[in-house]
C-alpha atoms as a PDB file:
ATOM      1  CA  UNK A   1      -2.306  11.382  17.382  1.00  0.00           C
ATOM      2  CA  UNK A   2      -2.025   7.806  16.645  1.00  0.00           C
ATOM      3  CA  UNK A   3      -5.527   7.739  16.352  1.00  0.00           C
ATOM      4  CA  UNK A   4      -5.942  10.299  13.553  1.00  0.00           C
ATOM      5  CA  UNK A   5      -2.823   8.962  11.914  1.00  0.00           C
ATOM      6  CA  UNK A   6      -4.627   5.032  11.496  1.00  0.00           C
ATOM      7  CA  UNK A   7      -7.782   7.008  10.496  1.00  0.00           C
ATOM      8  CA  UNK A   8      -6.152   8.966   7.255  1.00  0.00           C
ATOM      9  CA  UNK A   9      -3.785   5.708   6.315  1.00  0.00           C
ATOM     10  CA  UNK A  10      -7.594   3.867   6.387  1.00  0.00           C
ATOM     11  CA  UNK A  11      -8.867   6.567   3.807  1.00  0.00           C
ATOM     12  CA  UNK A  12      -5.798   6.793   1.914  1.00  0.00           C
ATOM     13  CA  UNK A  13      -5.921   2.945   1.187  1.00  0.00           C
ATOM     14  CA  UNK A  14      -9.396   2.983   0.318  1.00  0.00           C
ATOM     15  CA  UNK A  15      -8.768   5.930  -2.324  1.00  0.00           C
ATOM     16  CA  UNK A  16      -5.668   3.915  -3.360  1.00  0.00           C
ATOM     17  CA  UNK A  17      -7.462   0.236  -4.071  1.00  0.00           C
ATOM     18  CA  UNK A  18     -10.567   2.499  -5.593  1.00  0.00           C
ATOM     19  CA  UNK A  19      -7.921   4.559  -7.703  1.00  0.00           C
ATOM     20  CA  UNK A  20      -6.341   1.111  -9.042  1.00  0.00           C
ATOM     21  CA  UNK A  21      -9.574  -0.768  -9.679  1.00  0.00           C
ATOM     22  CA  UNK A  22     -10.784   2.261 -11.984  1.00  0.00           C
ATOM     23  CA  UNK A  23      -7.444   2.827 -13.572  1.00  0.00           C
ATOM     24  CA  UNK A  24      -7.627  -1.516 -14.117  1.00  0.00           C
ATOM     25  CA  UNK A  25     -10.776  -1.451 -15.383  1.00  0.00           C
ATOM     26  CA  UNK A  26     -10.077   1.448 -17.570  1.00  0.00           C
ATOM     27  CA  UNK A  27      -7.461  -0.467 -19.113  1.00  0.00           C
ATOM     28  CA  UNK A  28      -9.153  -3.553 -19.432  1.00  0.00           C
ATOM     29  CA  UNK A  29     -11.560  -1.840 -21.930  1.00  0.00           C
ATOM     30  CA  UNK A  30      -8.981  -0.294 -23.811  1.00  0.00           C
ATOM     31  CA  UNK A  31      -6.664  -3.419 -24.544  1.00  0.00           C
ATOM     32  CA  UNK A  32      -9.871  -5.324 -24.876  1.00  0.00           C
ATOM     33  CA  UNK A  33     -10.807  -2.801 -27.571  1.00  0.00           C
ATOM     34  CA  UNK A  34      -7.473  -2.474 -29.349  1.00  0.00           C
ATOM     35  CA  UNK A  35      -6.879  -5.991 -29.613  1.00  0.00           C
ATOM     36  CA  UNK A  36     -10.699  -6.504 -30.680  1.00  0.00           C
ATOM     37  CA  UNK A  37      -9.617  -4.249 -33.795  1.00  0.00           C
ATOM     38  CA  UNK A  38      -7.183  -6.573 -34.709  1.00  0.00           C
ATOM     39  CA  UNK A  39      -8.189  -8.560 -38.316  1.00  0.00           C
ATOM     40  CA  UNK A  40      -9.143 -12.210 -37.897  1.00  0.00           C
ATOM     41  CA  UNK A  41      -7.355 -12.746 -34.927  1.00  0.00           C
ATOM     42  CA  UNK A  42      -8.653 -10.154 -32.698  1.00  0.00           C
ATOM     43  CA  UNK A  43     -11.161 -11.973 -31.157  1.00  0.00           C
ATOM     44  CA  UNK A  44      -9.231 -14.609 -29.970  1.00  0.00           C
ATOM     45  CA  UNK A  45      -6.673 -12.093 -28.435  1.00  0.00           C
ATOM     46  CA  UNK A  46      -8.636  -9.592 -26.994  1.00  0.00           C
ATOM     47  CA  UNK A  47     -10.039 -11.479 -24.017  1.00  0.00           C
ATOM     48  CA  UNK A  48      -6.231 -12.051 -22.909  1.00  0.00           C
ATOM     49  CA  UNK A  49      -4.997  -8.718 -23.175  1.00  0.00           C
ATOM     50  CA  UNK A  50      -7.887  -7.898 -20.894  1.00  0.00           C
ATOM     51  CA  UNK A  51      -7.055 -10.334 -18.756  1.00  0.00           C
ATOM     52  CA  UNK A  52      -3.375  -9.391 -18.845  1.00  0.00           C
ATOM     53  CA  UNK A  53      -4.713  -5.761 -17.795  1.00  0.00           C
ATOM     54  CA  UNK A  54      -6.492  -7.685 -14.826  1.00  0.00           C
ATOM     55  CA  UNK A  55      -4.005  -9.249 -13.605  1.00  0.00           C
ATOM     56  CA  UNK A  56      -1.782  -6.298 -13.760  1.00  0.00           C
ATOM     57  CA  UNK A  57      -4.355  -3.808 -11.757  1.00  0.00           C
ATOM     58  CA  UNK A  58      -4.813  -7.004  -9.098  1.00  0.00           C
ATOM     59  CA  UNK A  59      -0.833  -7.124  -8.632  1.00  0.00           C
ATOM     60  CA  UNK A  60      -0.783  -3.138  -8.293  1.00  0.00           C
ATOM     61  CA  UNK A  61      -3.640  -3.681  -5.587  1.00  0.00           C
ATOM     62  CA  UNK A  62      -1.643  -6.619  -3.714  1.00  0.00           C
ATOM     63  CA  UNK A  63       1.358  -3.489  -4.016  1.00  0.00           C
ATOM     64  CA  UNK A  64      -0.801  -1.275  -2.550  1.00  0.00           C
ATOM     65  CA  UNK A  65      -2.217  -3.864   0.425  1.00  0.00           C
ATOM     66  CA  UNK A  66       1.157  -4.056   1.733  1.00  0.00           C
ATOM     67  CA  UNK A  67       2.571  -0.773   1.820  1.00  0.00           C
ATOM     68  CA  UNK A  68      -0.536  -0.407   3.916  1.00  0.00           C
ATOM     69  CA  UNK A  69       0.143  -3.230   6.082  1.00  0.00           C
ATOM     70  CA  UNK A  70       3.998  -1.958   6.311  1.00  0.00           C
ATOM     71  CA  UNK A  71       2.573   1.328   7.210  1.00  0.00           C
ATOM     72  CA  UNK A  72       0.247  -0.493  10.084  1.00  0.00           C
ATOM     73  CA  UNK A  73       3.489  -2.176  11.381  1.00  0.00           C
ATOM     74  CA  UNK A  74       5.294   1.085  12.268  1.00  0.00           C
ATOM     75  CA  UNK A  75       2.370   2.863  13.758  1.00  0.00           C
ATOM     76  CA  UNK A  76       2.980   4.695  17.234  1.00  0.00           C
ATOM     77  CA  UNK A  77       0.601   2.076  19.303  1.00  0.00           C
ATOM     78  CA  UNK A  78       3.068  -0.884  18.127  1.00  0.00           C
ATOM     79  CA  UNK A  79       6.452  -0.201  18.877  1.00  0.00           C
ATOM     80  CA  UNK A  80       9.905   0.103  17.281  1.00  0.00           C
ATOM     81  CA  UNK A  81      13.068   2.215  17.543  1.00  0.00           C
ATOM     82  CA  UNK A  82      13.297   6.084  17.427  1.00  0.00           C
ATOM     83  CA  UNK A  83      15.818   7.817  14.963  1.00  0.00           C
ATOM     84  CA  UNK A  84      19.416   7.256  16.259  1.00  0.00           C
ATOM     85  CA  UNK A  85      21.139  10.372  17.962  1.00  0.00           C
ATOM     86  CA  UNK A  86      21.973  10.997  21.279  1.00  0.00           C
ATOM     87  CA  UNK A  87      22.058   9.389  24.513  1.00  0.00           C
ATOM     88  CA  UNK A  88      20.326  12.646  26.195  1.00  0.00           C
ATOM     89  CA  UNK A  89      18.032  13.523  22.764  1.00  0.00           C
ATOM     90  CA  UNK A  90      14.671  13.276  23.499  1.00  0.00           C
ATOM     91  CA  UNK A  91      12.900  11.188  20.208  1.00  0.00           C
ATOM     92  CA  UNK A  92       9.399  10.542  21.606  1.00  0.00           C
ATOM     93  CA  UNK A  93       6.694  10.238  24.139  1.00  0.00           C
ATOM     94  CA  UNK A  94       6.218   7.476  26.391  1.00  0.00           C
ATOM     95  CA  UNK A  95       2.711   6.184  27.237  1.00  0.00           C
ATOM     96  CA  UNK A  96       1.100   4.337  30.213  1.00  0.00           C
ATOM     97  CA  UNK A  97       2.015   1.149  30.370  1.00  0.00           C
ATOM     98  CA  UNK A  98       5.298   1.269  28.113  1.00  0.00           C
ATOM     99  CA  UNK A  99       8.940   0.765  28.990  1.00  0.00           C
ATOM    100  CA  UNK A 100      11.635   2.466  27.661  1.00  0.00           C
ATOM    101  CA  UNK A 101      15.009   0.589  27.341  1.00  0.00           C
ATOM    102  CA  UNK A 102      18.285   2.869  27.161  1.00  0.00           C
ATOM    103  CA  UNK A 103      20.836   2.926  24.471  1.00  0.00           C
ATOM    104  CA  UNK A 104      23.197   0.712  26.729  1.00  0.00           C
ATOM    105  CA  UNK A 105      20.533  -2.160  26.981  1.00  0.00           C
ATOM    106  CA  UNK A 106      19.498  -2.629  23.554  1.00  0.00           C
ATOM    107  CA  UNK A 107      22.869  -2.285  22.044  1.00  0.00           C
END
């Protein structure tokens, strides 16, 4: 399970960083162009607002890199805490080579 969940974060990243590199690009071109318009002045201020729209698509992609890397940290194969509830709930599956500590311990 753990398996197929790492495999469709993987492709769900990749769509994500391809999604905001088009989207950036796509407005790079248009604030390029609208600034470009502009009289006398538009050359001058159309490289930045492209360069604005860069920077803003490269932050969104830096967003995007670490909700993945959150994501990776709370996968099953690493560890953590189950949901709080009961002493005698059951709130998971234990795999070779794990240890379990009870409610008593870790509090």
């Amino acid at each position: 399970m753990a398996k197929v969940k790492d495999e469709a974060n993987r492709k769900l990243f990749a769509m994500q960083v391809i999604q905001a590199v088009a989207q950036t690009a796509t407005a790079a071109l248009n604030a390029y162009s609208s600034a470009a318009a502009i009289p006398v002045v538009g050359y001058i201020i159309a490289p930045i607002a492209a360069a604005m729209a860069v920077a803003a698509g490269a932050m969104q992609v830096a967003a995007i890199k670490k909700q993945q890397q959150a994501s990776q940290a709370q996968g099953y194969g690493e560890g953590g805490f189950t949901r709080k509830g009961r002493s005698d709930e059951v709130a998971g599956v234990v795999y070779a080579g794990e240890w379990v500590a009870s409610q008593k311990l870790v509090a």
